[in-house]
N, C-alpha and C. Protein backbone atom coordinates (compact mmCIF):
# COMPACT_ATOMS: atom_id res chain seq x y z
N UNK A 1 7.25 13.44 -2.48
CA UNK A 1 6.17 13.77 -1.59
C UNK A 1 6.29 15.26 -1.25
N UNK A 2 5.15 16.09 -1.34
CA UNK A 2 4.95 17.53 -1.23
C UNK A 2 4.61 17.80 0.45
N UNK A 3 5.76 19.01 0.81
CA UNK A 3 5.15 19.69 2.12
C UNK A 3 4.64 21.05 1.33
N UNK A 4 3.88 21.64 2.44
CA UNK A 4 3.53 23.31 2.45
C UNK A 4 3.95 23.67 3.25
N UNK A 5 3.72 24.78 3.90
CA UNK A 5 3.63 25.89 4.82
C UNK A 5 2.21 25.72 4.85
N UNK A 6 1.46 26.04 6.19
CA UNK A 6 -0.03 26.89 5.99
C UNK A 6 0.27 28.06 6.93
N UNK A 7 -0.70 28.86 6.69
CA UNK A 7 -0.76 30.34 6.78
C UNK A 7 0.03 30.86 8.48
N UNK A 8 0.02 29.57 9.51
CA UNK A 8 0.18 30.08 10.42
C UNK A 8 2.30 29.21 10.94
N UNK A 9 2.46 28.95 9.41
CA UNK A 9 3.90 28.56 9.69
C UNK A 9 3.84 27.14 9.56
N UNK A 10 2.91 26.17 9.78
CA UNK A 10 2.97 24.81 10.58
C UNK A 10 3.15 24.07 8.89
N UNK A 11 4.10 23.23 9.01
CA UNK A 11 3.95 22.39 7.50
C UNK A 11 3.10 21.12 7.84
N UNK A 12 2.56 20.91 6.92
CA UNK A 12 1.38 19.99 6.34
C UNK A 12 2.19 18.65 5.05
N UNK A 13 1.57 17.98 5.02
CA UNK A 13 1.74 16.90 4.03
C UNK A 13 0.85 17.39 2.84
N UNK A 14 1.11 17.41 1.76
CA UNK A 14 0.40 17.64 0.38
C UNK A 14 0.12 16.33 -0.62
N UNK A 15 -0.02 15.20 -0.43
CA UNK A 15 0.05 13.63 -0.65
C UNK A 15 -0.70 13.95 -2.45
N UNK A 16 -1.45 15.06 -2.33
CA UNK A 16 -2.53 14.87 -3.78
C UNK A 16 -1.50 16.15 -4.57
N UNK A 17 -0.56 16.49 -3.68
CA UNK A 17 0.27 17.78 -4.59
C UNK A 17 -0.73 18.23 -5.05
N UNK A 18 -1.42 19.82 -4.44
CA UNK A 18 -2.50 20.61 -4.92
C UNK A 18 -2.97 21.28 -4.10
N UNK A 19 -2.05 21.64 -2.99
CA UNK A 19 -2.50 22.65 -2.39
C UNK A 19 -1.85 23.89 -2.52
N UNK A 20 -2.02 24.92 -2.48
CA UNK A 20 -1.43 26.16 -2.81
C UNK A 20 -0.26 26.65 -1.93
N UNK A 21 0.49 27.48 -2.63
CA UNK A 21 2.00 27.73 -2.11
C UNK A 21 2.83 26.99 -2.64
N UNK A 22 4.41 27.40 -1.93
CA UNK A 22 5.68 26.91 -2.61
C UNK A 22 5.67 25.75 -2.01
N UNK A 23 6.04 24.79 -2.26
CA UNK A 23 6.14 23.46 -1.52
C UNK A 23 7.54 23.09 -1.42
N UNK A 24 7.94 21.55 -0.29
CA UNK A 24 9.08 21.35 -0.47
C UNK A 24 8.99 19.94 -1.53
N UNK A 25 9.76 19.16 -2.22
CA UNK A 25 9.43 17.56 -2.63
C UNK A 25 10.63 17.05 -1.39
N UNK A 26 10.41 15.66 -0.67
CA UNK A 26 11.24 14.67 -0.37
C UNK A 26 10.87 13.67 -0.86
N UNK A 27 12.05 12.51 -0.49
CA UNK A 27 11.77 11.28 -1.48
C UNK A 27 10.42 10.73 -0.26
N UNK A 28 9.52 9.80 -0.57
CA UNK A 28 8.36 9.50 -0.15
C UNK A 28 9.06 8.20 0.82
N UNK A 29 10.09 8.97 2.24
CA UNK A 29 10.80 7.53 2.69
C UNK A 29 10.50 8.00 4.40
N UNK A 30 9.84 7.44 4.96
CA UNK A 30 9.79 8.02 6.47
C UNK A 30 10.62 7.99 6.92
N UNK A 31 12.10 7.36 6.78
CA UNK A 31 13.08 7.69 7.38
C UNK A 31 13.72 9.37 6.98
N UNK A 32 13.28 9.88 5.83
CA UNK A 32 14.09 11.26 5.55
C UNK A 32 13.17 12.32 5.50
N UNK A 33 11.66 11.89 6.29
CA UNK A 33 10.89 12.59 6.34
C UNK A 33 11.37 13.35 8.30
N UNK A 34 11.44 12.10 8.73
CA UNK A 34 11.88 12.45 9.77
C UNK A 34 12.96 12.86 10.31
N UNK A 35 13.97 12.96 9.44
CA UNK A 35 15.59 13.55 9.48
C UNK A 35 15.35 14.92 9.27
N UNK A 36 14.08 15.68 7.75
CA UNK A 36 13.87 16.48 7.71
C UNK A 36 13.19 17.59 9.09
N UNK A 37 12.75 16.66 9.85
CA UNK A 37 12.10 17.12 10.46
C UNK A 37 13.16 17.33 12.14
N UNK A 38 13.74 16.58 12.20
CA UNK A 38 14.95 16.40 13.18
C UNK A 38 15.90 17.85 12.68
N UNK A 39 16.19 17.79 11.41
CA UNK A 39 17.14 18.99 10.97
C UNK A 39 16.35 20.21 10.88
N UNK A 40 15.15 20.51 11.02
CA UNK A 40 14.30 21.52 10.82
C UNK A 40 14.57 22.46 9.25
N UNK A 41 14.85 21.51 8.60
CA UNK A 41 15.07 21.50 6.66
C UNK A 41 14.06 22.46 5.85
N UNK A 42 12.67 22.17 6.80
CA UNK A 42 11.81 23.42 5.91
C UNK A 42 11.71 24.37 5.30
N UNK A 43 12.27 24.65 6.77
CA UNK A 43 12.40 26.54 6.69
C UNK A 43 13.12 26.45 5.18
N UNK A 44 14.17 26.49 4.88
CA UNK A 44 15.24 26.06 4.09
C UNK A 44 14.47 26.42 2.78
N UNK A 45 14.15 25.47 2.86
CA UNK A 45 13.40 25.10 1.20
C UNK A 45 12.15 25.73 0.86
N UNK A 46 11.42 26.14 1.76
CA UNK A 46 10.26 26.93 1.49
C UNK A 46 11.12 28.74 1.65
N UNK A 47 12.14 29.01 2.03
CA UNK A 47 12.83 30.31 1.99
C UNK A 47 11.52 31.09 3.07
N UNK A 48 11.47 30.68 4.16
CA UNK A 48 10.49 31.32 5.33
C UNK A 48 10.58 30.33 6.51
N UNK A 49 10.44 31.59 7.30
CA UNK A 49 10.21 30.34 8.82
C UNK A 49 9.01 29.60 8.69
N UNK A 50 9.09 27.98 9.14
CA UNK A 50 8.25 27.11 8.88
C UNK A 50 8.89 26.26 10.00
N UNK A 51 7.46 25.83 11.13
CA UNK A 51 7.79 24.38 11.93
C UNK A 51 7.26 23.31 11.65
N UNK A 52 7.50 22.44 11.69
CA UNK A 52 7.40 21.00 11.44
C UNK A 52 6.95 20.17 12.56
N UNK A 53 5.63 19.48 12.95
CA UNK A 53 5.59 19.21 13.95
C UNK A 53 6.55 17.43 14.21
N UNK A 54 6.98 17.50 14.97
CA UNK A 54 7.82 15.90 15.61
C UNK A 54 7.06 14.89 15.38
N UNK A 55 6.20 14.72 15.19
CA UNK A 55 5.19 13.57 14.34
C UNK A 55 4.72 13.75 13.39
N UNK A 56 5.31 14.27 12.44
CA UNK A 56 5.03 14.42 11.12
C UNK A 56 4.93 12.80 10.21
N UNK A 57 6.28 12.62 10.57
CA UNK A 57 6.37 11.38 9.82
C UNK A 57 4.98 10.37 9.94
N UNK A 58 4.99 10.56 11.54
CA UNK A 58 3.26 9.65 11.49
C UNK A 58 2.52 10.03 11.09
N UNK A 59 2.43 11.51 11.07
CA UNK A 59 1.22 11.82 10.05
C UNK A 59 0.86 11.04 8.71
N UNK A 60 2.19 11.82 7.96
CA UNK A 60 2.02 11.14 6.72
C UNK A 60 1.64 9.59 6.99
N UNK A 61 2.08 8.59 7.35
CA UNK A 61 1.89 7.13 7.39
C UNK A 61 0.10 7.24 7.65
N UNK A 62 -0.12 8.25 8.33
CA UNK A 62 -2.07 7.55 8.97
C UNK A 62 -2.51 7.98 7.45
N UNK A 63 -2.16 9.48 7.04
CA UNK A 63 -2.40 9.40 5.68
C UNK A 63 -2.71 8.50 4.61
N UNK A 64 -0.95 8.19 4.35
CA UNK A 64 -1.43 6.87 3.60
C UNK A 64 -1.96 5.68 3.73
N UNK A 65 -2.08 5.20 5.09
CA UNK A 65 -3.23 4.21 5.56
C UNK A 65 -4.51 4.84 4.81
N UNK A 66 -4.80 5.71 5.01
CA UNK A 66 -6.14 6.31 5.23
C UNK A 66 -6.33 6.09 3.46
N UNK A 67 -5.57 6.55 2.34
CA UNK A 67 -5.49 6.74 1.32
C UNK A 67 -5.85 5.75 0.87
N UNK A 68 -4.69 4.06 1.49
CA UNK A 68 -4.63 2.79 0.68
C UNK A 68 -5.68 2.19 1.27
N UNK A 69 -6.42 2.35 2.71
CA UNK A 69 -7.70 1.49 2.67
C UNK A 69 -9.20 2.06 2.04
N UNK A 70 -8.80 3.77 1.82
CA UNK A 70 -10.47 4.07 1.29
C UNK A 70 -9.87 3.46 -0.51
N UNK A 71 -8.74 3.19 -0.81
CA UNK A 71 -9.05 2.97 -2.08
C UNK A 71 -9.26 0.88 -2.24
N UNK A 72 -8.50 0.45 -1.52
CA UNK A 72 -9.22 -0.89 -1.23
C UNK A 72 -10.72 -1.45 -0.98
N UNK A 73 -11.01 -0.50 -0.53
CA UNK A 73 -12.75 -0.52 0.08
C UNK A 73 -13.55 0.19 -1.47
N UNK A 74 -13.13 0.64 -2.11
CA UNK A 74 -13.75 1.21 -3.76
C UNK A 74 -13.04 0.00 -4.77
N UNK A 75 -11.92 -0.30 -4.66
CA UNK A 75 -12.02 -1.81 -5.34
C UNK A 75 -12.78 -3.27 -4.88
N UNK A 76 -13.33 -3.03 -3.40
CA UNK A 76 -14.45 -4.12 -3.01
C UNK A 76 -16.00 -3.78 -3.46
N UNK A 77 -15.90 -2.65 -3.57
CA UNK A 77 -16.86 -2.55 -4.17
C UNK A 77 -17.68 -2.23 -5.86
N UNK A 78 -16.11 -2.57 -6.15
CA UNK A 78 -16.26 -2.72 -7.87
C UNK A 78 -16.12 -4.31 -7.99
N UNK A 79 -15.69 -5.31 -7.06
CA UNK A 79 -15.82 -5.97 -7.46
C UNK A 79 -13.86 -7.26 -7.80
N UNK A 80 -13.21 -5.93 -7.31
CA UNK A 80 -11.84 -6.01 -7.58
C UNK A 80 -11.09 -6.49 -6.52
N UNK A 81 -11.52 -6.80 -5.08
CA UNK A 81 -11.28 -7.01 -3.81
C UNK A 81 -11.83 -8.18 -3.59
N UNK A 82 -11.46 -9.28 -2.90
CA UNK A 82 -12.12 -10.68 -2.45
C UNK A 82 -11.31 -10.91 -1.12
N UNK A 83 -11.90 -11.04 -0.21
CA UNK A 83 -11.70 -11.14 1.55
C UNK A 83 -12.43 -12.65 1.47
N UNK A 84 -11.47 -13.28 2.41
CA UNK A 84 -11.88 -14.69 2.52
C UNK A 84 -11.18 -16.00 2.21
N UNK A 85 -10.53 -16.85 3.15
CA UNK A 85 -9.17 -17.93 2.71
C UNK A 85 -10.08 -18.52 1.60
N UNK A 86 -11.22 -18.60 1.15
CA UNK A 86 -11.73 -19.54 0.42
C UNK A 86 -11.72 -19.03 -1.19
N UNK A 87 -11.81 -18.12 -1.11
CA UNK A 87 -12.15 -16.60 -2.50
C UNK A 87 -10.46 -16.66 -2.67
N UNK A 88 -9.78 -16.50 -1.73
CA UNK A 88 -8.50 -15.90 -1.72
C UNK A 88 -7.67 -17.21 -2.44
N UNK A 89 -7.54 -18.28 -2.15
CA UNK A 89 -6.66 -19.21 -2.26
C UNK A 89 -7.30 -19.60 -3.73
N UNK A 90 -8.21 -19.47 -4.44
CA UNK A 90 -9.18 -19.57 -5.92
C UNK A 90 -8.27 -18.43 -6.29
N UNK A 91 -8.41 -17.37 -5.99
CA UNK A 91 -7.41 -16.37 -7.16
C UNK A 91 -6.44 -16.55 -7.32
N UNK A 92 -5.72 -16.91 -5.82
CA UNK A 92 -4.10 -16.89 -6.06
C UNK A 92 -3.61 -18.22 -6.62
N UNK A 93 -4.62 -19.43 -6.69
CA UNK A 93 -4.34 -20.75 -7.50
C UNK A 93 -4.44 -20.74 -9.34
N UNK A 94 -5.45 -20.05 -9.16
CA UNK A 94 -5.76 -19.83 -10.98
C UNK A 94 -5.03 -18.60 -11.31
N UNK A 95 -4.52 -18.08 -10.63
CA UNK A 95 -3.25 -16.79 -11.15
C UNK A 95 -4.23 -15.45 -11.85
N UNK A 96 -5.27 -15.19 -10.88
CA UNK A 96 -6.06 -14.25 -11.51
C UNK A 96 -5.91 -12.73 -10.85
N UNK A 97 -5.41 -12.91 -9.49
CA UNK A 97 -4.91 -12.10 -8.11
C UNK A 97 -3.78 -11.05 -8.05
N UNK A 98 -3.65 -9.96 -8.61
CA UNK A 98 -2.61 -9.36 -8.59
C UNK A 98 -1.87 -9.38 -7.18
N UNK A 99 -2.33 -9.15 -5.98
CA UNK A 99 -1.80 -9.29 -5.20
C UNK A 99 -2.39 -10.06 -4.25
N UNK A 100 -2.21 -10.05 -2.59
CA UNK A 100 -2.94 -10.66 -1.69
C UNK A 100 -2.08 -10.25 -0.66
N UNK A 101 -3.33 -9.57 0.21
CA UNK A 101 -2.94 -9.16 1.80
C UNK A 101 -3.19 -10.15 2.78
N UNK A 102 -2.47 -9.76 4.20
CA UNK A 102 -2.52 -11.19 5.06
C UNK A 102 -2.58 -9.69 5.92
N UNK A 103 -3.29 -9.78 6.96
CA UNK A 103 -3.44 -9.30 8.34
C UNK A 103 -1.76 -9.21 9.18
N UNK A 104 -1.44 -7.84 9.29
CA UNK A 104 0.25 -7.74 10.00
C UNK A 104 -0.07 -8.40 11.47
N UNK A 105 -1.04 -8.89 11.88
CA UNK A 105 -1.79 -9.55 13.15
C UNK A 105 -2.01 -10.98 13.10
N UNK A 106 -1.89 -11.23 11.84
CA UNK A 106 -2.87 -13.10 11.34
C UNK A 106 -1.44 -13.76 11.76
N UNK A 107 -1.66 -14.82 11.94
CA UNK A 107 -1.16 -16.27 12.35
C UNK A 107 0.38 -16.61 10.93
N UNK A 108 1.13 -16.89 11.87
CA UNK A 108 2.30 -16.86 10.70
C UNK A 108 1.74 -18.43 9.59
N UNK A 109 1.06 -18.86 9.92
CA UNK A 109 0.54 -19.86 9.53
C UNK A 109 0.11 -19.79 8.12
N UNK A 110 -1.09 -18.90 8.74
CA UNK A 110 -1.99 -18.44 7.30
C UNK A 110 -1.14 -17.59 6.21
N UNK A 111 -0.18 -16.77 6.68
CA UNK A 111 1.12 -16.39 5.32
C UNK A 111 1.95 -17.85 4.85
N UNK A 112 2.34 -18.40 5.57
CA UNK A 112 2.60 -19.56 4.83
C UNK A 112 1.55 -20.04 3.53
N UNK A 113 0.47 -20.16 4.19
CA UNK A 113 -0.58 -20.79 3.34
C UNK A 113 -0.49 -19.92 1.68
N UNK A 114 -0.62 -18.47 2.25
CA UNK A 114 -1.15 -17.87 0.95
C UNK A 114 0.38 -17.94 0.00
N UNK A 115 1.45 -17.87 0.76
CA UNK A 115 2.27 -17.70 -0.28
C UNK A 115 2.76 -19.83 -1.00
N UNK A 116 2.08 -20.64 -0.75
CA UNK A 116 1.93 -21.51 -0.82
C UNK A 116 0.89 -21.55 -2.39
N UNK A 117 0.17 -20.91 -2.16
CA UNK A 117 -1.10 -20.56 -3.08
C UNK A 117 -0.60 -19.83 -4.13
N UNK A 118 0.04 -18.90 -4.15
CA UNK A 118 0.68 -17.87 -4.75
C UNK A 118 1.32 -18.52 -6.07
N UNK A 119 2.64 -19.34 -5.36
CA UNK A 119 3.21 -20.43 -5.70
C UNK A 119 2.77 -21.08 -6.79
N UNK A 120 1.81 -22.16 -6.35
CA UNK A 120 1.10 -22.77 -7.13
C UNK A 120 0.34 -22.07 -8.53
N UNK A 121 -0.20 -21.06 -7.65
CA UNK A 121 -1.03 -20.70 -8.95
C UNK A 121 0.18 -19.99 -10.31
N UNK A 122 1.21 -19.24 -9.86
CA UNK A 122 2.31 -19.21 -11.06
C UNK A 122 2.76 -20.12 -11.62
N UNK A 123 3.31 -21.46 -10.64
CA UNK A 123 3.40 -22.37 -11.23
C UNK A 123 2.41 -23.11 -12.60
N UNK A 124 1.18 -23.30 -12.07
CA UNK A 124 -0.01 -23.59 -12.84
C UNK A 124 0.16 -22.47 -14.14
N UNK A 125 -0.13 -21.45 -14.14
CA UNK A 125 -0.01 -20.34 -15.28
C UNK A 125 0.91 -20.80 -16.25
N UNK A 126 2.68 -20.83 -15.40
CA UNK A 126 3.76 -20.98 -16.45
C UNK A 126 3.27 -22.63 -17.19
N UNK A 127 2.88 -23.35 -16.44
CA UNK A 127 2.78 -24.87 -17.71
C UNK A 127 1.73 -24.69 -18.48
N UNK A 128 0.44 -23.97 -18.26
CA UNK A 128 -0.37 -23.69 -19.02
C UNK A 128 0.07 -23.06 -20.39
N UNK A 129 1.16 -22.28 -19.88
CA UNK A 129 1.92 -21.24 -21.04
C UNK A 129 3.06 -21.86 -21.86
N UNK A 130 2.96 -23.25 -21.78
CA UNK A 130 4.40 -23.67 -21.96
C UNK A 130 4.14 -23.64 -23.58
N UNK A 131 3.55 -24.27 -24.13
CA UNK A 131 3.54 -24.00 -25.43
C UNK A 131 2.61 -22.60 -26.25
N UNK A 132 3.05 -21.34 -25.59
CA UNK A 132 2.33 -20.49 -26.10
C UNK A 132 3.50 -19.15 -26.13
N UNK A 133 4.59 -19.33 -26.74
CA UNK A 133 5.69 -18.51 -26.83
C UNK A 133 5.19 -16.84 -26.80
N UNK A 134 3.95 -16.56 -27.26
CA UNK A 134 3.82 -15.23 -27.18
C UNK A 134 3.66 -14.70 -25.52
N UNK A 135 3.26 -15.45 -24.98
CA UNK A 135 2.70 -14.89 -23.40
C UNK A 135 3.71 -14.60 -22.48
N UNK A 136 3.75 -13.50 -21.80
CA UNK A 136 4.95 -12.96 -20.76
C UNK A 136 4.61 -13.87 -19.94
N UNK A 137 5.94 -14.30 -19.05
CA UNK A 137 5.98 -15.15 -17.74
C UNK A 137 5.13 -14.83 -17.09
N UNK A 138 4.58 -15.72 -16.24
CA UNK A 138 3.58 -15.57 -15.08
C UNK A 138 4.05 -15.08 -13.98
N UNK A 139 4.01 -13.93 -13.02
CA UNK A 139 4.86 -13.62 -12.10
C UNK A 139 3.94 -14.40 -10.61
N UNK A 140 4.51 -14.44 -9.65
CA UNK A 140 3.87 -15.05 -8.19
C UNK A 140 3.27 -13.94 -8.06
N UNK A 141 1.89 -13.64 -7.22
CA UNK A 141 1.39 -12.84 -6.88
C UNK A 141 2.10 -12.17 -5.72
N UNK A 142 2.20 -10.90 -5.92
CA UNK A 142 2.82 -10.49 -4.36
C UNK A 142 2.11 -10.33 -2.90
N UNK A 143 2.30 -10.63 -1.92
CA UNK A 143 1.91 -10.90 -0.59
C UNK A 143 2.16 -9.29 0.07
N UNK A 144 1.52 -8.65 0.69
CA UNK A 144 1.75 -7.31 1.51
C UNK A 144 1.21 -7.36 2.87
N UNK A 145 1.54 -6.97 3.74
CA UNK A 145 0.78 -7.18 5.25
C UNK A 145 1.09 -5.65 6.10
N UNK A 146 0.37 -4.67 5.57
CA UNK A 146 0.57 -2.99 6.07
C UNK A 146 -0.69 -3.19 6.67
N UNK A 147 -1.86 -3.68 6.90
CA UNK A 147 -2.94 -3.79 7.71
C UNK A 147 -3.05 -4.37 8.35
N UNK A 148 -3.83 -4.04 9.98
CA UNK A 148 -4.01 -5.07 10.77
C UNK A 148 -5.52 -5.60 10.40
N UNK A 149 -5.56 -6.70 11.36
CA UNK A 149 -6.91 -7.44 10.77
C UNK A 149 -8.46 -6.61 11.03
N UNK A 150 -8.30 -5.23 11.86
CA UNK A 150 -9.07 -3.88 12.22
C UNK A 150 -9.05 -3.60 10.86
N UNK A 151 -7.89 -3.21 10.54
CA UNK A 151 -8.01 -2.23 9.61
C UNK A 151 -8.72 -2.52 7.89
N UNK A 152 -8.20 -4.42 8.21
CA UNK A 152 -8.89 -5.04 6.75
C UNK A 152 -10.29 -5.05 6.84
N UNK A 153 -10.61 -5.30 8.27
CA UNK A 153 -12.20 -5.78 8.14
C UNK A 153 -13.12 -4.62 8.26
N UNK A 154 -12.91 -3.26 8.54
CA UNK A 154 -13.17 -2.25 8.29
C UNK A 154 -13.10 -1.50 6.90
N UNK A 155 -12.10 -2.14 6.38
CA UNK A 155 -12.21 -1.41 5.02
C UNK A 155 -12.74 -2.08 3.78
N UNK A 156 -12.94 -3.97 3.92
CA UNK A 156 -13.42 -4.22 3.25
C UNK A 156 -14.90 -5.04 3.81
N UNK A 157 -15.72 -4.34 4.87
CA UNK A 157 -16.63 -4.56 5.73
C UNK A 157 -17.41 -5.87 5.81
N UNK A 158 -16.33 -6.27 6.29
CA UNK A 158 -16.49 -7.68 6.89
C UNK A 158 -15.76 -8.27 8.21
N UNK A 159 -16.42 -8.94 9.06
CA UNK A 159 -16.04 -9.26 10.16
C UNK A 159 -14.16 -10.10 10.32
N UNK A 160 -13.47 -10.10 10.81
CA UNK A 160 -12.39 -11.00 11.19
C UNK A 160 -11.90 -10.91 9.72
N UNK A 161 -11.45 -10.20 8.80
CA UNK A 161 -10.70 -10.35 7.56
C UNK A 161 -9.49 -10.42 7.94
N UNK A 162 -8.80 -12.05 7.60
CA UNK A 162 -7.42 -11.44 7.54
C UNK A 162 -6.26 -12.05 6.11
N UNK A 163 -7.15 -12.49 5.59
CA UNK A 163 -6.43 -12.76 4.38
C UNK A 163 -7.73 -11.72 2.82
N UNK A 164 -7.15 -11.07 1.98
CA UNK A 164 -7.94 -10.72 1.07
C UNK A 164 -7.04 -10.71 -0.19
N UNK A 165 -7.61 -10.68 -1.40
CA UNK A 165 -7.14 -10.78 -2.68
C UNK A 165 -7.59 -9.35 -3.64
N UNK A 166 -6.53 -8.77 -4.27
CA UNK A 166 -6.91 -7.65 -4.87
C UNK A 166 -6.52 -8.48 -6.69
N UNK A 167 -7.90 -7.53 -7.37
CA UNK A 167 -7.97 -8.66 -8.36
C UNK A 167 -7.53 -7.38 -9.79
N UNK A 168 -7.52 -8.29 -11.09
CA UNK A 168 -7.49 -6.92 -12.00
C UNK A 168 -8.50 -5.95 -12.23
N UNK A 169 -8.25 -4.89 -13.03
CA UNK A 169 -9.32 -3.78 -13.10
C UNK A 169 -8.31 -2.68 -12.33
N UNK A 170 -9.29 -1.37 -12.80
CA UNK A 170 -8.50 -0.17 -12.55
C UNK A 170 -8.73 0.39 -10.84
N UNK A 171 -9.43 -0.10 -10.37
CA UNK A 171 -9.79 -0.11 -9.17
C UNK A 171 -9.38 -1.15 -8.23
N UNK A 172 -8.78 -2.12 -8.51
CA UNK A 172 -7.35 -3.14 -7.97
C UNK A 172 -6.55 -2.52 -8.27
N UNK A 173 -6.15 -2.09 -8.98
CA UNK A 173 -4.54 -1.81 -9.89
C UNK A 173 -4.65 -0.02 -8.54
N UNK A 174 -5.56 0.68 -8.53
CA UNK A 174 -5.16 1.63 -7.98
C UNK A 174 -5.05 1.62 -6.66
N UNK A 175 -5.65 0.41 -5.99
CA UNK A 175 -5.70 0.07 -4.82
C UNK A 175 -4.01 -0.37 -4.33
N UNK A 176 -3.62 -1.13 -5.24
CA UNK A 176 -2.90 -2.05 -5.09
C UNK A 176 -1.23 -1.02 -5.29
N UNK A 177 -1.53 0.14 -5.77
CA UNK A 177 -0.81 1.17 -6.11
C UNK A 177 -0.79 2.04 -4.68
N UNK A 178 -1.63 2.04 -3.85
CA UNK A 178 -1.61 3.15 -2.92
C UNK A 178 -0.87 2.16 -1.67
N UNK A 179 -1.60 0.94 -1.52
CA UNK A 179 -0.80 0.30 -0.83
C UNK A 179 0.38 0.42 -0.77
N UNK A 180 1.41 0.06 -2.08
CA UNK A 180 2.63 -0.11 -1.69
C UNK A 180 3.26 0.93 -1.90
N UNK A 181 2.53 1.85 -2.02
CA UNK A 181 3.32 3.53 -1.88
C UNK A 181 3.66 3.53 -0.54
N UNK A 182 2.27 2.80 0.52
CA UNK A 182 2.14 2.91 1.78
C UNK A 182 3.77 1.94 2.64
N UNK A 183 3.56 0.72 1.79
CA UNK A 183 4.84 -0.01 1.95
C UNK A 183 6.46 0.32 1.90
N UNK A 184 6.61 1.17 0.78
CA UNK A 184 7.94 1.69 0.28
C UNK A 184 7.93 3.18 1.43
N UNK A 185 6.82 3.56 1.64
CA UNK A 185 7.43 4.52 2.52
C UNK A 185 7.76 4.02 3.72
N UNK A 186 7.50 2.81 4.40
CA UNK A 186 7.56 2.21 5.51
C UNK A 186 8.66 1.95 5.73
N UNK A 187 9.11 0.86 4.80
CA UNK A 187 9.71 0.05 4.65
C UNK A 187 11.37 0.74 4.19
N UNK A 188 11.21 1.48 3.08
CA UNK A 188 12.52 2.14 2.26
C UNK A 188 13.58 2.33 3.67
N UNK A 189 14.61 1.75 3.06
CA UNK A 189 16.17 1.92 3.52
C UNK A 189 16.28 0.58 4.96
N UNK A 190 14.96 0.37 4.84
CA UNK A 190 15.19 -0.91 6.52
C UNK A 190 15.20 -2.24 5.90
N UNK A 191 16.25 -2.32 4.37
CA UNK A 191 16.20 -3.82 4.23
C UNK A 191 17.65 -4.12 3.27
């Protein structure tokens, strides 16, 4: 993950790497974003005085919120996104669903359910596959919950979303890519 300098000292997040100047790279982990920023590391690496503001680290995170739901909301509208226990539990049964989000707000209930679904539908895949030696294993769909149920039903504009399914195509696949960039930076070193 890229910092800058801008013109008046203050470092910035560079997430698309492409903004002009020397930059610093850290690993993309909010815990060493914020150590950097605790140690005042910048300066350092850009070879100039540079401050860092104390909420940096949140920055970056609204960032990549901001990143992984406008690209979720362009896979709903290709067609690659399905919001809805009814849509949702059909993909993740017939194993068509690369992934599936649950609301970090929804009912521990309804994660039961989907990874229940999940389940099944790999299951279903691998016997389908049993006599077809060429086909790679069926993997379980993976489950992610970095949104609250605001943030799903806003991005894939619909009321009370809290379960949705991201499907294949390059507009799932990139969705489904920004997300767990969003995840691993969250998440990295707290497990």
């Amino acid at each position: 993950m890229r910092f800058v300098a801008g013109p008046d000292g203050q470092i910035v997040p560079d997430l698309k790497a492409n903004l002009p100047g020397r930059g610093v790279w850290l690993k993309p982990q909010r815990a060493i974003v914020d150590e950097a920023v605790r140690r005042k590391a910048f300066s350092k690496g850009l070879k100039r005085p540079a401050e860092a503001p104390d909420d940096l680290g949140a920055q970056v995170d609204d960032l990549l919120v901001h990143f992984a739901l406008g690209a979720l909301g362009m896979a709903r509208k290709a067609g690659q996104c399905l919001a809805g226990a009814g849509k949702v539990e059909s993909a993740l049964r017939n194993g068509s669903a690369l992934a599936a989000l649950h609301a970090s707000d929804g009912a521990e209930d309804g994660l039961r359910k989907l990874r229940q679904w999940a389940h099944s539908g790999a299951e279903a895949a691998a016997y389908s596959d049993e006599d077809d030696k060429t086909s790679e294993t069926t993997k379980e769909a993976v489950i992610l919950r970095p949104f609250t149920l605001d943030q799903l039903s806003l991005a894939l504009g619909a009321n009370h979303v809290i379960h949705a399914a991201i499907m294949q195509g390059g507009a799932g696949r990139n969705a489904l890519t920004r997300i767990t960039q969003l995840v691993a930076y969250r998440d990295a070193g707290s497990g």
